[in-house]
Each structure stands twice: as structure tokens, then as C-alpha cells.
N, C-alpha and C. Protein backbone atom coordinates (compact mmCIF):
# COMPACT_ATOMS: atom_id res chain seq x y z
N UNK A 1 40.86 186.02 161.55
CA UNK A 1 41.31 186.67 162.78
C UNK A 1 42.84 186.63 162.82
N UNK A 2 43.34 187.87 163.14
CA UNK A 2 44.63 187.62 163.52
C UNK A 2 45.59 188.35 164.64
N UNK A 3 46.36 187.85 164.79
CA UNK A 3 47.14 187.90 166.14
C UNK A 3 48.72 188.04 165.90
N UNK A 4 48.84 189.27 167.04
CA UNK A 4 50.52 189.47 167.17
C UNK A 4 51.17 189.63 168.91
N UNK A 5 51.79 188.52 169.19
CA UNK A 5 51.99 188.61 170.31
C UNK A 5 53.21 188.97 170.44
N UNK A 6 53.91 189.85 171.78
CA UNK A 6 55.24 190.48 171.33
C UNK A 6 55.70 189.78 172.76
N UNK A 7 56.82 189.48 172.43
CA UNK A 7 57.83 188.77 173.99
C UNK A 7 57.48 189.60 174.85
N UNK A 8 58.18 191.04 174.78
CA UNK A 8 58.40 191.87 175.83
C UNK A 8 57.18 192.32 176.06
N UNK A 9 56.32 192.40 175.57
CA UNK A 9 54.96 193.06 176.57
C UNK A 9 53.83 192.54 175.20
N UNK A 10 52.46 191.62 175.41
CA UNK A 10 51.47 191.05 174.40
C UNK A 10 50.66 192.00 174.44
N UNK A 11 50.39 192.65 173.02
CA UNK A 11 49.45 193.79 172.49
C UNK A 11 48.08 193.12 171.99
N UNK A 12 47.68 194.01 171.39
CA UNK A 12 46.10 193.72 170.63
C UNK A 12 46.60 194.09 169.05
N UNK A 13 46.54 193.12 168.42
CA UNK A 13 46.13 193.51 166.79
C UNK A 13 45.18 193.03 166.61
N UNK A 14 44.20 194.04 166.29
CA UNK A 14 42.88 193.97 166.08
C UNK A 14 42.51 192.93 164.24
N UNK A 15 41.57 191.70 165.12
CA UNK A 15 40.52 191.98 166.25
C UNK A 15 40.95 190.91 167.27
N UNK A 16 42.31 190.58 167.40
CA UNK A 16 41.98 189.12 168.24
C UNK A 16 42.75 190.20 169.76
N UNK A 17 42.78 189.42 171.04
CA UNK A 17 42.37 189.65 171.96
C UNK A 17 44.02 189.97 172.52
N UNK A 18 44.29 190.60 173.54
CA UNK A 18 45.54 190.59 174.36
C UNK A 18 46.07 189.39 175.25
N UNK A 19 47.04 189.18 175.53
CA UNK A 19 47.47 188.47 176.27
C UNK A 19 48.58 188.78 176.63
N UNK A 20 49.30 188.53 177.71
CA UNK A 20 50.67 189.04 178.34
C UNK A 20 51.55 187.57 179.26
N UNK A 21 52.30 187.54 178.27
CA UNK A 21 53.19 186.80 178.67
C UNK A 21 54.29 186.78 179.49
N UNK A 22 54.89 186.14 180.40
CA UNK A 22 55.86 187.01 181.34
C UNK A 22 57.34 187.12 180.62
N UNK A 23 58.10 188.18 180.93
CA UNK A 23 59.39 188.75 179.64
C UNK A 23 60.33 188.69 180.71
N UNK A 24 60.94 188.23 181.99
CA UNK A 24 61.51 188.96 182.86
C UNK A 24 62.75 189.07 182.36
N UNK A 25 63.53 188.80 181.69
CA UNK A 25 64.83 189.16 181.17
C UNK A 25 64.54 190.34 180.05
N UNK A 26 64.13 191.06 179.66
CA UNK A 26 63.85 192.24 178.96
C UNK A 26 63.05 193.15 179.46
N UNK A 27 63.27 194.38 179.03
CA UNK A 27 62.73 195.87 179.33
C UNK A 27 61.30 195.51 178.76
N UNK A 28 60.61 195.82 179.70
CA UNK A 28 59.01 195.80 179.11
C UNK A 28 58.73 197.30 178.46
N UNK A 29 58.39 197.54 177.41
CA UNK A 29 57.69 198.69 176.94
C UNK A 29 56.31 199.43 177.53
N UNK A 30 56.30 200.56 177.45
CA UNK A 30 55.02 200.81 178.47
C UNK A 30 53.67 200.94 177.63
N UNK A 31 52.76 200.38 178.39
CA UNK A 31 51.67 200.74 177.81
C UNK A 31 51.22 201.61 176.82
N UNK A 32 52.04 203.00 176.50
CA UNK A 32 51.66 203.71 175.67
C UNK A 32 52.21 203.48 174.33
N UNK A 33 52.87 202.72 174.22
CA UNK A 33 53.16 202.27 172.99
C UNK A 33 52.57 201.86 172.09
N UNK A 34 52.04 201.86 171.03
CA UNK A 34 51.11 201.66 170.05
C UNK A 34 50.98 200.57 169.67
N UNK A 35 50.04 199.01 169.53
CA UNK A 35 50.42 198.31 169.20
C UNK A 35 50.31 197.46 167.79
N UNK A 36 50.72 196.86 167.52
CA UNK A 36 51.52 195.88 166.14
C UNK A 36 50.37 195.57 165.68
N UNK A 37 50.18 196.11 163.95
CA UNK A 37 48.86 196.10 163.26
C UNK A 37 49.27 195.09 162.30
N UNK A 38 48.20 194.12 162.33
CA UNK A 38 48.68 192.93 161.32
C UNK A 38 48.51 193.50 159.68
N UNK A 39 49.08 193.66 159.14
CA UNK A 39 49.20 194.15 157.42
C UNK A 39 47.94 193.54 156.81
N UNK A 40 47.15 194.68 156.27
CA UNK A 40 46.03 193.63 155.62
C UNK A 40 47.27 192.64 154.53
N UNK A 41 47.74 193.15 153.69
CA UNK A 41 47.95 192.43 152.84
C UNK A 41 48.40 190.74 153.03
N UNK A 42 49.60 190.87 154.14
CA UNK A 42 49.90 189.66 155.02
C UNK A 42 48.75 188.87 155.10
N UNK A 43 47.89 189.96 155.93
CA UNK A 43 46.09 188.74 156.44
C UNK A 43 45.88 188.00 154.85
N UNK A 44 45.86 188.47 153.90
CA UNK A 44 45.26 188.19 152.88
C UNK A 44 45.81 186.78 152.14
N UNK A 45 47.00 186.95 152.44
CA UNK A 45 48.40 186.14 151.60
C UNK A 45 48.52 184.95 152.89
N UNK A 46 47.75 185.35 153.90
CA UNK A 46 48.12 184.69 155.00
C UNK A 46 49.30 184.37 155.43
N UNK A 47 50.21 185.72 155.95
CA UNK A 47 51.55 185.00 156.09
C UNK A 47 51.59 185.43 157.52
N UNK A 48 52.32 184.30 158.10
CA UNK A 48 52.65 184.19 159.59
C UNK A 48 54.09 184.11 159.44
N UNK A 49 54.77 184.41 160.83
CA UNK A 49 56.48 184.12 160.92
C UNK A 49 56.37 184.81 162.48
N UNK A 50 58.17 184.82 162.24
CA UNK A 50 58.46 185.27 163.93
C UNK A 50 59.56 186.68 163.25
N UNK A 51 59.41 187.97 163.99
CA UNK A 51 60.07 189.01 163.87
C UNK A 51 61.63 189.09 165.11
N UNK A 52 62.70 188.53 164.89
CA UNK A 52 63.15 189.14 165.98
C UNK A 52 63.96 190.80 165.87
N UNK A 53 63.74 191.61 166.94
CA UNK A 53 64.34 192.96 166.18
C UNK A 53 65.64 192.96 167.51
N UNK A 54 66.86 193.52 167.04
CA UNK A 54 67.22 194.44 167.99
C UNK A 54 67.23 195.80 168.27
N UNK A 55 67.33 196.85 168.99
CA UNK A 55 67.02 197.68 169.15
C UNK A 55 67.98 198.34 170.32
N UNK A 56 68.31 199.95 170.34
CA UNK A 56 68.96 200.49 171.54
C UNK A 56 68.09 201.59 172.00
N UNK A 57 68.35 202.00 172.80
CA UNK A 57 67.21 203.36 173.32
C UNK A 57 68.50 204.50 173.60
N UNK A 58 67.31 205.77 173.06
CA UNK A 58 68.32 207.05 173.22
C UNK A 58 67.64 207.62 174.47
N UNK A 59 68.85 208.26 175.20
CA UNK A 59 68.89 209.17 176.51
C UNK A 59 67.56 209.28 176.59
N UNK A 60 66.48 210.04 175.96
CA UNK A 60 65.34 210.82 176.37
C UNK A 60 64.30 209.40 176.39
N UNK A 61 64.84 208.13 176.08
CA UNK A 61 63.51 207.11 175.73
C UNK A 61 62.92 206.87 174.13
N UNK A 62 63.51 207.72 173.63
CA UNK A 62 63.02 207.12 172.16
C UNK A 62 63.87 206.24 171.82
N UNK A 63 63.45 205.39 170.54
CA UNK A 63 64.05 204.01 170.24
C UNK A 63 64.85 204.55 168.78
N UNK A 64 66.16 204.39 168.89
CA UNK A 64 66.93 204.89 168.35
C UNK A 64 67.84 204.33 167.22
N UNK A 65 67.94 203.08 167.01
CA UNK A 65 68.59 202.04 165.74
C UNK A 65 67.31 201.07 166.44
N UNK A 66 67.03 200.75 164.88
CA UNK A 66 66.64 198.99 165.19
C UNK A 66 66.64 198.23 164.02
N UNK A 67 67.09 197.22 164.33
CA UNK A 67 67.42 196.17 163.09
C UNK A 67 67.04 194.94 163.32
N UNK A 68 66.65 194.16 162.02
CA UNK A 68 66.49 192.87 162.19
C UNK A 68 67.13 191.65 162.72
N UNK A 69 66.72 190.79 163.76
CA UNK A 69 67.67 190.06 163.90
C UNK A 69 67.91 188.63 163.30
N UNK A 70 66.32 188.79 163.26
CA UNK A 70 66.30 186.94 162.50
C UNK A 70 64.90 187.52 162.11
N UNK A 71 64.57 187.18 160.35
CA UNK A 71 63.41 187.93 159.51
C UNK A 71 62.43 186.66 160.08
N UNK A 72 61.34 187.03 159.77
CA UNK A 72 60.29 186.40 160.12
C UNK A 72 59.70 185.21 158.67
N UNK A 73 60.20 185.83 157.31
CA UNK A 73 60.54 186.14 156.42
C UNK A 73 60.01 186.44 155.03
N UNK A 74 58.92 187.26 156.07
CA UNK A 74 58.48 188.26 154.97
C UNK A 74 58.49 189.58 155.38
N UNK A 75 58.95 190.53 154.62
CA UNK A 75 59.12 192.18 154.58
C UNK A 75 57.76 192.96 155.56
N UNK A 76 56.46 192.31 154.77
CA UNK A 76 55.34 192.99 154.96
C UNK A 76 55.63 193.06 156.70
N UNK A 77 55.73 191.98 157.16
CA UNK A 77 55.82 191.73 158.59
C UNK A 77 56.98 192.43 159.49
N UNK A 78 58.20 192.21 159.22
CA UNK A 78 59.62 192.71 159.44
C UNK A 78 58.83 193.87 159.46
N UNK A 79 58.37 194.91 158.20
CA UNK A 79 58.65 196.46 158.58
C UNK A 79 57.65 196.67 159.40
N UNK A 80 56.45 196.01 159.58
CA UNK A 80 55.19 196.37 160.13
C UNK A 80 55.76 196.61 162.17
N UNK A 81 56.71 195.36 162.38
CA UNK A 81 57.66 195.68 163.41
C UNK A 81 58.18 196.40 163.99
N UNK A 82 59.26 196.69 162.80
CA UNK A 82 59.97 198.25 162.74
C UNK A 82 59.13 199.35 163.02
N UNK A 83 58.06 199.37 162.13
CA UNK A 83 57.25 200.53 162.32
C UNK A 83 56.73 200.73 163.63
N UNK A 84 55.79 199.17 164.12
CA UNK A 84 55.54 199.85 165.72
C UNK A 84 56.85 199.94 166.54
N UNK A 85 57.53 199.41 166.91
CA UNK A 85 58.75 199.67 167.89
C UNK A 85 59.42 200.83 167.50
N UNK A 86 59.69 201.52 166.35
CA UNK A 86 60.06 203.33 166.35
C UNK A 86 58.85 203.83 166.60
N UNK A 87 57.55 203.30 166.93
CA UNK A 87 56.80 204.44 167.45
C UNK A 87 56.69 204.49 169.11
N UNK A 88 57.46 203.55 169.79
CA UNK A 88 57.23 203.80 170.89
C UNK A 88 58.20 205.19 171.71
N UNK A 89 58.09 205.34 172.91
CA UNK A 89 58.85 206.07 174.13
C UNK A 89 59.11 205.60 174.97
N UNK A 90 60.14 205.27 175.77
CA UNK A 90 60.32 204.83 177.13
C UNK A 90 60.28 205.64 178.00
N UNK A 91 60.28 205.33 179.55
CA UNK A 91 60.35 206.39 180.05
C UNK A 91 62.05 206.39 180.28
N UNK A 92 62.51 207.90 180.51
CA UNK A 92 64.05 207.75 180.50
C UNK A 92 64.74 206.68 181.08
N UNK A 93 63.69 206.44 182.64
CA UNK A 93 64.50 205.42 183.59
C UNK A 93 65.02 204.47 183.18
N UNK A 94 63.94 203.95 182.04
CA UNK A 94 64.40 202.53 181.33
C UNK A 94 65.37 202.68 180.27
N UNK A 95 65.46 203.65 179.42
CA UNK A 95 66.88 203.79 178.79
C UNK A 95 68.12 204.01 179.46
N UNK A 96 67.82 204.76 180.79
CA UNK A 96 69.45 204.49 181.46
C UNK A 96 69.70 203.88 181.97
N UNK A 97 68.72 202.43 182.36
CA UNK A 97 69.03 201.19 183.09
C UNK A 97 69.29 200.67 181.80
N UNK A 98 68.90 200.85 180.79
CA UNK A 98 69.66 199.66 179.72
C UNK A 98 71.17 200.07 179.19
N UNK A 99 71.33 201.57 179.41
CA UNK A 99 72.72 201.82 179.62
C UNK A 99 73.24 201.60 177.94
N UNK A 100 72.39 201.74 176.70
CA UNK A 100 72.71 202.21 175.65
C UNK A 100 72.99 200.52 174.92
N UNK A 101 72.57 199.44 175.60
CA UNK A 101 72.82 198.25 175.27
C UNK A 101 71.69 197.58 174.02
N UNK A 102 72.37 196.82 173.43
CA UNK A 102 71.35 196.39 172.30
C UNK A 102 70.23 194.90 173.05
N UNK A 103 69.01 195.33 172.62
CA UNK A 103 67.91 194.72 173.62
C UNK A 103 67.13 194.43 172.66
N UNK A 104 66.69 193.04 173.33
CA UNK A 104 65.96 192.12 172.08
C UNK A 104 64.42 192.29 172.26
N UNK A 105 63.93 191.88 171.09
CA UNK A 105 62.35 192.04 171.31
C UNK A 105 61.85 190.94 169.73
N UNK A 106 60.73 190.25 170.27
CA UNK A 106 60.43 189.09 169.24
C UNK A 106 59.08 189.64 169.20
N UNK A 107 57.93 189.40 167.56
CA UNK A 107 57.28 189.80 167.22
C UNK A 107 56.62 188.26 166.89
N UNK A 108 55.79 187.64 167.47
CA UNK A 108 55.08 186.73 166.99
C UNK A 108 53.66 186.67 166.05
N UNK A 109 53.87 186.56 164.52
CA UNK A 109 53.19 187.35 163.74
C UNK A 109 52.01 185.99 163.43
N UNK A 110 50.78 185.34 164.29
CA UNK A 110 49.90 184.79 163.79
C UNK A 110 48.61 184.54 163.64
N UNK A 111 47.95 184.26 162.94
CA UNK A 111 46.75 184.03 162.06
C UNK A 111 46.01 182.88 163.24
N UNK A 112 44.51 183.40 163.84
CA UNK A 112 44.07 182.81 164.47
C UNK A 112 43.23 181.75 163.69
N UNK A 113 42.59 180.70 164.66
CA UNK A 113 41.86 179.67 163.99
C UNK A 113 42.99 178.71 163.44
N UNK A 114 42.22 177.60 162.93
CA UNK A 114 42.51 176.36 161.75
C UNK A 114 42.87 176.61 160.97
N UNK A 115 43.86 176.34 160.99
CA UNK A 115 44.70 176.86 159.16
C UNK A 115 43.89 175.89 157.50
N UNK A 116 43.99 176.68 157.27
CA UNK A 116 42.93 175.72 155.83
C UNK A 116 43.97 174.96 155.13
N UNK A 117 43.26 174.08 154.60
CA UNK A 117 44.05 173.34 153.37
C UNK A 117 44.51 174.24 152.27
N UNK A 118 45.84 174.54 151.71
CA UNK A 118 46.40 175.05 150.62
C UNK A 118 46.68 174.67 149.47
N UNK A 119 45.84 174.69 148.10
CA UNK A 119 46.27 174.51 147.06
C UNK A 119 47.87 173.56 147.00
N UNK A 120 47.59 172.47 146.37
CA UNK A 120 49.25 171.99 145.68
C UNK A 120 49.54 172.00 144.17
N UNK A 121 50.72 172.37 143.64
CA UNK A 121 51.07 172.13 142.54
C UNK A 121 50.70 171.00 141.98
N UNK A 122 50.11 171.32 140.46
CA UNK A 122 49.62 170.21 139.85
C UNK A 122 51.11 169.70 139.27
N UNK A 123 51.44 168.63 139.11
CA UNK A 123 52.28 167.78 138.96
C UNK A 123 52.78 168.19 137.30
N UNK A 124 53.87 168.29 136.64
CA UNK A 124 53.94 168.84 135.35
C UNK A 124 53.03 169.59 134.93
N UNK A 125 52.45 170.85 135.51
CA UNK A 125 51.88 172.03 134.97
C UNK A 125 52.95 172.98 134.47
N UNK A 126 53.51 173.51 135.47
CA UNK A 126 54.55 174.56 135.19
C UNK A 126 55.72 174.14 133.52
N UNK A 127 55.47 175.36 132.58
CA UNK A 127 56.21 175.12 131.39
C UNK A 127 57.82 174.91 131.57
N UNK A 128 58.44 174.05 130.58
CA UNK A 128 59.42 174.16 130.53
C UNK A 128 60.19 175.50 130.27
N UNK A 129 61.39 175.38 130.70
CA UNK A 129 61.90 177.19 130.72
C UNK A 129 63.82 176.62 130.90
N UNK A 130 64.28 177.76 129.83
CA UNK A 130 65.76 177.06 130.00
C UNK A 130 66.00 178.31 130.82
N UNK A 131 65.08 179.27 132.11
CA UNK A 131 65.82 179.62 132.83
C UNK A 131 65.31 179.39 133.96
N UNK A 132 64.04 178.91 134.19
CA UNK A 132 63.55 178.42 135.61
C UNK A 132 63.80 177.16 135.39
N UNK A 133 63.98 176.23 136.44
CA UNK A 133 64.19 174.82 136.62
C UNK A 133 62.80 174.27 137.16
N UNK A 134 61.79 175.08 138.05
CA UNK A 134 60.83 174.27 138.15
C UNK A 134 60.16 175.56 139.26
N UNK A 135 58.78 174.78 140.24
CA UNK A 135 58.11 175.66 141.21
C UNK A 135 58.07 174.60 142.57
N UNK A 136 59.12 174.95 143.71
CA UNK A 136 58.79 174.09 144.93
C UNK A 136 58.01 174.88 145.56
N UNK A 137 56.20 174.48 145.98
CA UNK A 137 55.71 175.10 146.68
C UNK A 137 55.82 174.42 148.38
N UNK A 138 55.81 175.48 149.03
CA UNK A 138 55.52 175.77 150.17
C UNK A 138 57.15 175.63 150.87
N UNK A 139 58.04 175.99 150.13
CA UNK A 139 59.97 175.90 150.28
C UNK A 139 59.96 177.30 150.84
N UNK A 140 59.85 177.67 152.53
CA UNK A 140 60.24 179.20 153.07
C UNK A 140 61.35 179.57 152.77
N UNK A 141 62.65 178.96 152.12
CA UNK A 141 63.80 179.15 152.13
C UNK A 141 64.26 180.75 151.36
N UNK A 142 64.34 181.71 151.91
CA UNK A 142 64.69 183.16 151.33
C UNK A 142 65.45 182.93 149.80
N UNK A 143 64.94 184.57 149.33
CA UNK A 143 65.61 184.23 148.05
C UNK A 143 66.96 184.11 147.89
N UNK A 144 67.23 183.83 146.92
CA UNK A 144 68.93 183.53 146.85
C UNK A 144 69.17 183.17 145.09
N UNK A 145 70.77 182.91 145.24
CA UNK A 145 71.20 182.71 143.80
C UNK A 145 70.62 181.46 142.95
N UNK A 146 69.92 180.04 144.00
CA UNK A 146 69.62 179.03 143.36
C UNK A 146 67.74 179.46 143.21
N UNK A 147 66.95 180.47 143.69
CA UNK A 147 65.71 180.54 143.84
C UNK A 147 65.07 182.06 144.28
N UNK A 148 63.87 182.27 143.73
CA UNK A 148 63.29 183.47 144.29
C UNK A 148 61.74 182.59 144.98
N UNK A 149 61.63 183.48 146.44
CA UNK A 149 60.77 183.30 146.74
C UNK A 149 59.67 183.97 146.67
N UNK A 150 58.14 183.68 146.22
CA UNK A 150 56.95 184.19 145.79
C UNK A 150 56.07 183.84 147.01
N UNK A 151 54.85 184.54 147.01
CA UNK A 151 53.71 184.13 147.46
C UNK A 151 52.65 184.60 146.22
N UNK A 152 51.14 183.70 146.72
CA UNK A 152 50.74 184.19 144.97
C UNK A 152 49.16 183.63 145.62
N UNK A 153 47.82 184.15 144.93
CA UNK A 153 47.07 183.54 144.88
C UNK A 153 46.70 182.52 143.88
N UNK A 154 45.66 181.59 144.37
CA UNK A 154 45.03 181.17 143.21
C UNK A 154 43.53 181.02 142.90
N UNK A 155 43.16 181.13 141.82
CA UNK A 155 41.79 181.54 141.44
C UNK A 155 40.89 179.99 141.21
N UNK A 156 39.54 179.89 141.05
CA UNK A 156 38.87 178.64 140.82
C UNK A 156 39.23 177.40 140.16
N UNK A 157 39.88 178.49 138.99
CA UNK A 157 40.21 177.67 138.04
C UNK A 157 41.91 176.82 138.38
N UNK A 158 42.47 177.15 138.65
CA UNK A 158 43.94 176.82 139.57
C UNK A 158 45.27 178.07 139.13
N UNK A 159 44.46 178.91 138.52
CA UNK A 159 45.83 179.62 137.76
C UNK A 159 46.19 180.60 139.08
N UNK A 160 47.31 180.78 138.90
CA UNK A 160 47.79 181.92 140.02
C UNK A 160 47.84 183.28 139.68
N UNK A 161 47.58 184.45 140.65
CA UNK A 161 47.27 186.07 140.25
C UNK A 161 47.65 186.33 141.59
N UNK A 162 48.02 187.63 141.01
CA UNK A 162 49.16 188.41 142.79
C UNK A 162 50.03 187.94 143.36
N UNK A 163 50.72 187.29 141.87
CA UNK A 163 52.42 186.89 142.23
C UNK A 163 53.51 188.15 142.69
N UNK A 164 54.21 187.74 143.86
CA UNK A 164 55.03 188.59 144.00
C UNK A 164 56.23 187.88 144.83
N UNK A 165 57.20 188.48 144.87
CA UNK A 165 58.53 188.32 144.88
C UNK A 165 59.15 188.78 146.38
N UNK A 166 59.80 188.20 146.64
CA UNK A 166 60.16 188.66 148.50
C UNK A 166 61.85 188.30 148.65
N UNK A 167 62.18 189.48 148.97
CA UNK A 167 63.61 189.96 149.25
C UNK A 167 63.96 189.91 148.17
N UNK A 168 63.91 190.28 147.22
CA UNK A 168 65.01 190.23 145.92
C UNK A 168 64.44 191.33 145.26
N UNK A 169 65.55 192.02 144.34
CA UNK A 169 65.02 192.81 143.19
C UNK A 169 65.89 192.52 142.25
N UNK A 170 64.40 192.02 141.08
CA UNK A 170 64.87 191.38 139.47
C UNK A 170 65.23 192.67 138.71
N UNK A 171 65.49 192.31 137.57
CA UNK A 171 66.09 193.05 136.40
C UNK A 171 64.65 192.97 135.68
N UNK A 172 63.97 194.26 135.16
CA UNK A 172 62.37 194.12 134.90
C UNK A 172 61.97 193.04 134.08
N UNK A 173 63.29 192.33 133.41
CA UNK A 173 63.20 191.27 131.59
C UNK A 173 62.82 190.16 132.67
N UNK A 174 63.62 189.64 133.93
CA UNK A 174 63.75 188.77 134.59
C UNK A 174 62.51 188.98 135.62
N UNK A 175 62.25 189.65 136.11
CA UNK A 175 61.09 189.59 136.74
C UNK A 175 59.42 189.64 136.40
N UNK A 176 59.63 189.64 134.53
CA UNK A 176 58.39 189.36 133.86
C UNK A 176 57.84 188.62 133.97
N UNK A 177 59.22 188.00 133.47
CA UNK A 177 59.48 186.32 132.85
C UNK A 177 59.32 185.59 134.27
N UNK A 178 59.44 185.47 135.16
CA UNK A 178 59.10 184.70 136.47
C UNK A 178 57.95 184.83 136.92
N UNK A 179 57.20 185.64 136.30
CA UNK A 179 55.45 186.16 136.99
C UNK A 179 55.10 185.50 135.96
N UNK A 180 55.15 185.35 134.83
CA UNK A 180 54.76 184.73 133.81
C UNK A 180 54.72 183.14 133.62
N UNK A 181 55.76 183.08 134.33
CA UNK A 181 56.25 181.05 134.44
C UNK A 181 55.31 180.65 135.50
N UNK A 182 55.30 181.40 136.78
CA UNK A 182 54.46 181.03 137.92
C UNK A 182 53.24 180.62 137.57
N UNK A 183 52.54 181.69 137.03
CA UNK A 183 51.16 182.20 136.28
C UNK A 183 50.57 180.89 135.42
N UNK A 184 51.73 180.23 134.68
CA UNK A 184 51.59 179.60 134.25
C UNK A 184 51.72 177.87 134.86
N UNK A 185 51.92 177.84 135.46
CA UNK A 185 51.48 176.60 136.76
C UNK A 185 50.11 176.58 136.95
N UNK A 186 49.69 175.10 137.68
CA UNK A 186 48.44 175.30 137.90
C UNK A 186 48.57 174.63 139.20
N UNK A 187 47.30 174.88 139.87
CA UNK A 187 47.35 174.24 141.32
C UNK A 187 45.83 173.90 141.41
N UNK A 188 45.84 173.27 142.74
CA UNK A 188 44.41 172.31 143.26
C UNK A 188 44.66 171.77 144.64
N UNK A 189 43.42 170.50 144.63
CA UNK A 189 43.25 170.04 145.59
C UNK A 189 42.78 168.97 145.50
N UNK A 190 43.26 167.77 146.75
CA UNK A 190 43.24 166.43 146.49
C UNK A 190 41.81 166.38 147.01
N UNK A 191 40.89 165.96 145.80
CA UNK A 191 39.09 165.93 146.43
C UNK A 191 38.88 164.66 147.70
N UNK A 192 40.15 163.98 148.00
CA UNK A 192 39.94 162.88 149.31
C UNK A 192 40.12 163.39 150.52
N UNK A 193 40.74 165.01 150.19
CA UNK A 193 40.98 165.64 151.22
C UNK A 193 40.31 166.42 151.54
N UNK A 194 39.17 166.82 152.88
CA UNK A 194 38.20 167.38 153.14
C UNK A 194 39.07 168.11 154.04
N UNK A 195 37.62 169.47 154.49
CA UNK A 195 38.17 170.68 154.96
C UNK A 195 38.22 171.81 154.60
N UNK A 196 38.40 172.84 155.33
CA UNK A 196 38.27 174.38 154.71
C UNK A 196 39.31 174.54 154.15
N UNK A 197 39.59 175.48 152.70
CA UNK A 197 40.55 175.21 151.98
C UNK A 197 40.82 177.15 151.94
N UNK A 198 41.79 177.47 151.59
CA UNK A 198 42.20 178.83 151.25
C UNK A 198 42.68 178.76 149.58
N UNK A 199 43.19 179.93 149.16
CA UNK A 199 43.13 180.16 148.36
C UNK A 199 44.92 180.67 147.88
N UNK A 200 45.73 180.93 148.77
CA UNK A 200 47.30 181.39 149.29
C UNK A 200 48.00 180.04 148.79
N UNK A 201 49.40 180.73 148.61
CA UNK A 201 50.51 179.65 148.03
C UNK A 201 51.60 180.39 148.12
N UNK A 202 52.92 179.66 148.89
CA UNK A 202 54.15 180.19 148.64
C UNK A 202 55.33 179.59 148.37
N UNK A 203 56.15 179.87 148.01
CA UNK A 203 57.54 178.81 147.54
C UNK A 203 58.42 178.99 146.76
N UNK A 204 59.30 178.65 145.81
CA UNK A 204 60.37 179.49 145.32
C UNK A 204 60.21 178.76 143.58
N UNK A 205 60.26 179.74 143.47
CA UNK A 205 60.99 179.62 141.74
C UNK A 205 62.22 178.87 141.60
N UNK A 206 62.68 177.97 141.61
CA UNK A 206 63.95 177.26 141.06
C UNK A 206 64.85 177.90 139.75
N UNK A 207 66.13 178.80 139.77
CA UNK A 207 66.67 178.83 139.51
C UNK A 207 67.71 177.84 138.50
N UNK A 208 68.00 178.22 137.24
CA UNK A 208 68.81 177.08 136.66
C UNK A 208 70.53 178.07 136.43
């Protein structure tokens, strides 16, 4: 099940239920606005975060720039954002009471129920590599010059499949070679530890 609750006015992403929270310092959006569809793929990868967008409104009520303000920090989610908030309309009144001002709106992107137990890196699985330094799982820290961040499944056996890469674009030699190192890790689970377990993993490639 999953769930997206928005500051300024709480929608339905199907299938979990509405709720409305009170916003009084922001423009509430009107009802006709379409609301925030959780990404299958996200559901799948299970990724949750927080979207904040800003946004201005043009003369007639349509929503006219909007940008990120703080990533949630994954893409799938961020654009899924973007996408509903350019589909809304205001009515004019409310764009000329906001008087062309930049107006905040937060996207609370989460996964209902008990979160399951997640696979951990098996301890010296991952190969040596004189260009990766290693795999910190479950490190949200965005990609950057010391790390790329992945999410990835893993299969029965512990190997990982549907590695992929978030905010960055590799050089194709370099982004083989990092699906390949991942791939090559293995992961599990501590059998003292009971509970529903998933199958999702995320964290960064270490950079050397």
C-alpha cells in the first residue's frame, strides 16, 4: 500500500486513503487538481522521501515555474511531483492573492504498513576494484565525486538485479563497470532476525 500526503491539501494515491491536514500558511489547491500517483517503479524499489517544490502561479491560475526545493532523493518521486502540480489550475483569485510570489508545497512520498527487514551486505563479498573502494548500503547521501548512489534488487540467492544509478550520468565504460561491481556483492539476512523481509537495497558505490 502506498501513500502520498501533500502539506497544502492531502490527496489519494491509490489505494491508500485521503486525509487532510490543516496548511493555513499556504494556498490550498482546489479540489480539481489531480492527485499524486505513487510510481509503480518507486512502489517496487520501495522508495519513500519528502518532495519539497517551489512553485509561482500565472495570471489565469496555471502553475507556471516549479522547481525543486529540497529532493526527496529520488528522481522517480521529485518528477512524479512536478508532474502532478503542472497539472493543476487555480482559480485566478488565488494567483492574484499570491501576487506572483514563490509558494511552497511538500510532497510526503510513503509506503504504508511495517516496513520489512532489508537484505545486508555480506561482509567481504563485493570484489576488489582499483576504482570502486567498496558498497555502503543503506548511505541516502546523493551522488557525488566521492560516491554514486544505487538502488538494486536482490534475488534468493543474494545477488543483486535492477541496479540503477540516481542523479548522476556515467560515461557508458564507467557505468558498466559499477553495475557489474554491485552485481557482484552479495547480500542476506541475519536468520536471528525474524520478520517480514523485502527484497530492495540502496546505498552508494564508494568512489576511489
Amino acid at each position: 500500500m502506498a501513500g502520498v500526503a501533500l502539506s497544502l491539501a492531502a490527496v489519494q494515491a491509490a489505494p491508500a486513503a485521503a486525509q487532510i491536514p490543516p496548511a493555513p500558511t499556504t494556498v490550498t489547491p482546489p479540489r480539481s487538481c489531480p492527485g499524486p500517483q505513487y510510481p509503480r517503479e518507486a512502489i517496487r524499489y520501495e522508495l519513500e522521501g519528502i518532495t519539497t517544490l517551489r512553485f509561482t502561479l500565472a495570471p489565469g491560475g496555471g502553475v507556471s515555474e516549479v522547481e525543486v526545493a529540497k529532493s526527496s532523493g529520488w528522481a522517480l518521486l521529485d518528477d512524479a511531483a512536478i508532474r502532478t502540480l503542472q497539472a493543476c489550475n487555480f482559480p485566478p483569485g488565488q494567483a492574484a492573492r499570491a501576487g506572483g510570489a514563490s509558494l511552497p508545497v511538500q510532497y510526503v512520498w510513503s509506503l504504508d504498513g511495517e516496513h520489512s527487514l532489508r537484505p545486508h551486505l555480506v561482509p567481504g563479498s563485493c570484489p576488489a576494484s582499483g576504482r570502486f573502494a567498496g558498497f555502503r548500503a543503506y548511505d541516502s547521501k546523493p551522488s557525488g565525486s566521492d560516491g554514486v548512489k544505487v538502488r538494486l534488487l536482490v534475488d534468493a540467492l543474494g545477488q543483486p538485479r535492477g541496479v540503477k544509478t540516481e542523479g548522476v550520468v556515467l560515461p557508458a565504460q564507467t557505468f558498466d563497470a559499477l553495475i557489474k561491481y554491485v552485481e557482484s556483492c552479495r547480500f542476506g539476512f541475519d536468520p536471528e532476525i525474524k520478520g517480514p523481509r523485502t527484497d530492495t537495497v540502496y546505498g552508494r558505490v564508494l568512489l576511489r
